[in-house]
C-alpha atoms as a PDB file:
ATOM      1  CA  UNK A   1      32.433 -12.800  -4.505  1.00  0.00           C
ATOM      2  CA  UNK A   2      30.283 -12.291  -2.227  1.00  0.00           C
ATOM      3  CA  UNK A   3      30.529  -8.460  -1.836  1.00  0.00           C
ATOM      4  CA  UNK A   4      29.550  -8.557  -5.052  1.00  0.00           C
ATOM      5  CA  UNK A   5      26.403 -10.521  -4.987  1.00  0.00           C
ATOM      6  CA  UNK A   6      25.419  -7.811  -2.267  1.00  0.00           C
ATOM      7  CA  UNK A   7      25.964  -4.930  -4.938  1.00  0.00           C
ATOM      8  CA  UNK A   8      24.041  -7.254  -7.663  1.00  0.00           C
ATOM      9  CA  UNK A   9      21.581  -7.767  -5.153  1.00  0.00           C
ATOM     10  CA  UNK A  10      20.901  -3.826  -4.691  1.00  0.00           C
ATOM     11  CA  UNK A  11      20.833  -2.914  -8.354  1.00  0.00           C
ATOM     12  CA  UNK A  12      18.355  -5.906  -8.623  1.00  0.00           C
ATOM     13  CA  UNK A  13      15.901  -4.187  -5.962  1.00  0.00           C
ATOM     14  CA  UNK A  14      16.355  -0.757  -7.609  1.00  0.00           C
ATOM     15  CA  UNK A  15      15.889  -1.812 -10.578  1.00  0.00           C
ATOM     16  CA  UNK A  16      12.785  -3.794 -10.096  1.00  0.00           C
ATOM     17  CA  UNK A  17      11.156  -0.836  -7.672  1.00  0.00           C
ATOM     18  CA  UNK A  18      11.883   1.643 -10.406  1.00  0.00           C
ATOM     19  CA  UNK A  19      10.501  -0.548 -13.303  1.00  0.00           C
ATOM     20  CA  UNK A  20       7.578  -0.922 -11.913  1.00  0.00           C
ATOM     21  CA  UNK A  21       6.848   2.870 -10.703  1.00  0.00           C
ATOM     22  CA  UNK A  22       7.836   3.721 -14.634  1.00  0.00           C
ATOM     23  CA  UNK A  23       5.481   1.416 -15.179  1.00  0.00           C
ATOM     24  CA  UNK A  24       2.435   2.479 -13.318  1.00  0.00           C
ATOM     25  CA  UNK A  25       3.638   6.519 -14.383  1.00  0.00           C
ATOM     26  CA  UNK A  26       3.637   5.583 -17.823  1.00  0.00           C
ATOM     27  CA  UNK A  27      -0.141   3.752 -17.870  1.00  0.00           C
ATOM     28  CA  UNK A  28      -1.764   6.566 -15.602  1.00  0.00           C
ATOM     29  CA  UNK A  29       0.133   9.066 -18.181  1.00  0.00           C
ATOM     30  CA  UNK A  30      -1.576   6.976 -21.239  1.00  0.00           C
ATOM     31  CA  UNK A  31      -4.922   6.648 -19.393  1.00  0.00           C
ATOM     32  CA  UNK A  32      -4.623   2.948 -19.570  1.00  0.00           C
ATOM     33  CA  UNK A  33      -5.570   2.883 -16.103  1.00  0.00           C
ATOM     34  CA  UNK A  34      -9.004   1.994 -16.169  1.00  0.00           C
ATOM     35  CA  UNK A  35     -10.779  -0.847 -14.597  1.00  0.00           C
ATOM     36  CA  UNK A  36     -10.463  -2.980 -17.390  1.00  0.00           C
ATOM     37  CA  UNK A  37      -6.563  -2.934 -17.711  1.00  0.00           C
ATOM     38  CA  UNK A  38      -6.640  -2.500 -13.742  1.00  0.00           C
ATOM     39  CA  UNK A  39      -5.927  -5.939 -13.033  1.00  0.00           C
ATOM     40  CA  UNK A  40      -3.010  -6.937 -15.569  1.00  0.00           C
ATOM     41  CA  UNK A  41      -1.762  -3.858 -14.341  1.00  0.00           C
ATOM     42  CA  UNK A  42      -1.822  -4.634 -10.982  1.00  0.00           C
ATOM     43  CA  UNK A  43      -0.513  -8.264 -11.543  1.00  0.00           C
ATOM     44  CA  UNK A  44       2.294  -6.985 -13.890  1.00  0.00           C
ATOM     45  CA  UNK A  45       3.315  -4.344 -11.178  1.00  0.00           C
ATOM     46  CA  UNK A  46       2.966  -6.792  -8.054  1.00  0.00           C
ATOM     47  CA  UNK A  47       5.297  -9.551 -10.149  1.00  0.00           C
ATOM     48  CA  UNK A  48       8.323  -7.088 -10.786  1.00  0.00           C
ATOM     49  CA  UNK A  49       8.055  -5.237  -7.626  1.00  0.00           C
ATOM     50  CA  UNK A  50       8.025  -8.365  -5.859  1.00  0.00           C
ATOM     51  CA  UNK A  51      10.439  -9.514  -7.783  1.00  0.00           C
ATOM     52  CA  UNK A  52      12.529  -6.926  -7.336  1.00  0.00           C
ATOM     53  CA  UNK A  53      12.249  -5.461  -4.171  1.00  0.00           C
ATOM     54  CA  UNK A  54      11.924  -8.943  -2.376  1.00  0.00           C
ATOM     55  CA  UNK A  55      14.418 -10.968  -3.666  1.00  0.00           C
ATOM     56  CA  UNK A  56      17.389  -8.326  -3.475  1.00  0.00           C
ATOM     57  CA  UNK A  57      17.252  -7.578   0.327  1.00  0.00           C
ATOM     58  CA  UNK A  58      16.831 -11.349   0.536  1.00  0.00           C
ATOM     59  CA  UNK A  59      19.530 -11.555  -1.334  1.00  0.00           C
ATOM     60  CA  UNK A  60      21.480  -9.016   0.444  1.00  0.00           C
ATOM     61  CA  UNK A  61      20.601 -10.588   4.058  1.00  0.00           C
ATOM     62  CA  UNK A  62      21.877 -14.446   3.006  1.00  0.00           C
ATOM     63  CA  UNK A  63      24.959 -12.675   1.678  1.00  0.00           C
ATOM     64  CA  UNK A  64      25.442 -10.878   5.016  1.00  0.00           C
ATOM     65  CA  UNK A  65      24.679 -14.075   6.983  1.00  0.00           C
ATOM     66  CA  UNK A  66      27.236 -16.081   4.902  1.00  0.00           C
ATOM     67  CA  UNK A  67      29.785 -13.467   5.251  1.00  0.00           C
ATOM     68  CA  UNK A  68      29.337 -13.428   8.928  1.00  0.00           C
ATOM     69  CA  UNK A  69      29.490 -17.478   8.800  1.00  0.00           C
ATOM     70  CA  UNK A  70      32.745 -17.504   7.072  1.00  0.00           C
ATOM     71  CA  UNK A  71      34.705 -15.028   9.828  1.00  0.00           C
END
């Protein structure tokens, strides 16, 4: 179980990094970016990368401390 939570935990960070860099590629492509849209860009890019890349090595490091707990 908990081996797997680490691998759910690493997809989740990819996942989250990537969607957000498709993301910004994608509006810059489009020529969305402009001041205007700058800051719901920037918001919608800070929640998912946070999301993403902070909560899956979290994830990952209460897993590992857990497994260590348990030996």
């Amino acid at each position: 179980m908990q081996d797997f939570l680490v691998v759910l935990a690493a997809i989740w960070a990819v996942m989250g990094i990537s969607a957000a860099m498709y993301d910004m590629v994608a509006k810059i492509n489009s020529g969305a970016l402009e001041y205007s849209n700058a800051i719901a860009f920037f918001s919608s890019m800070f929640f998912r990368g946070i999301i993403g890349s902070m909560f899956g090595p979290i994830t990952i490091i209460f897993a590992y401390i857990e497994k260590l707990r348990r030996r």
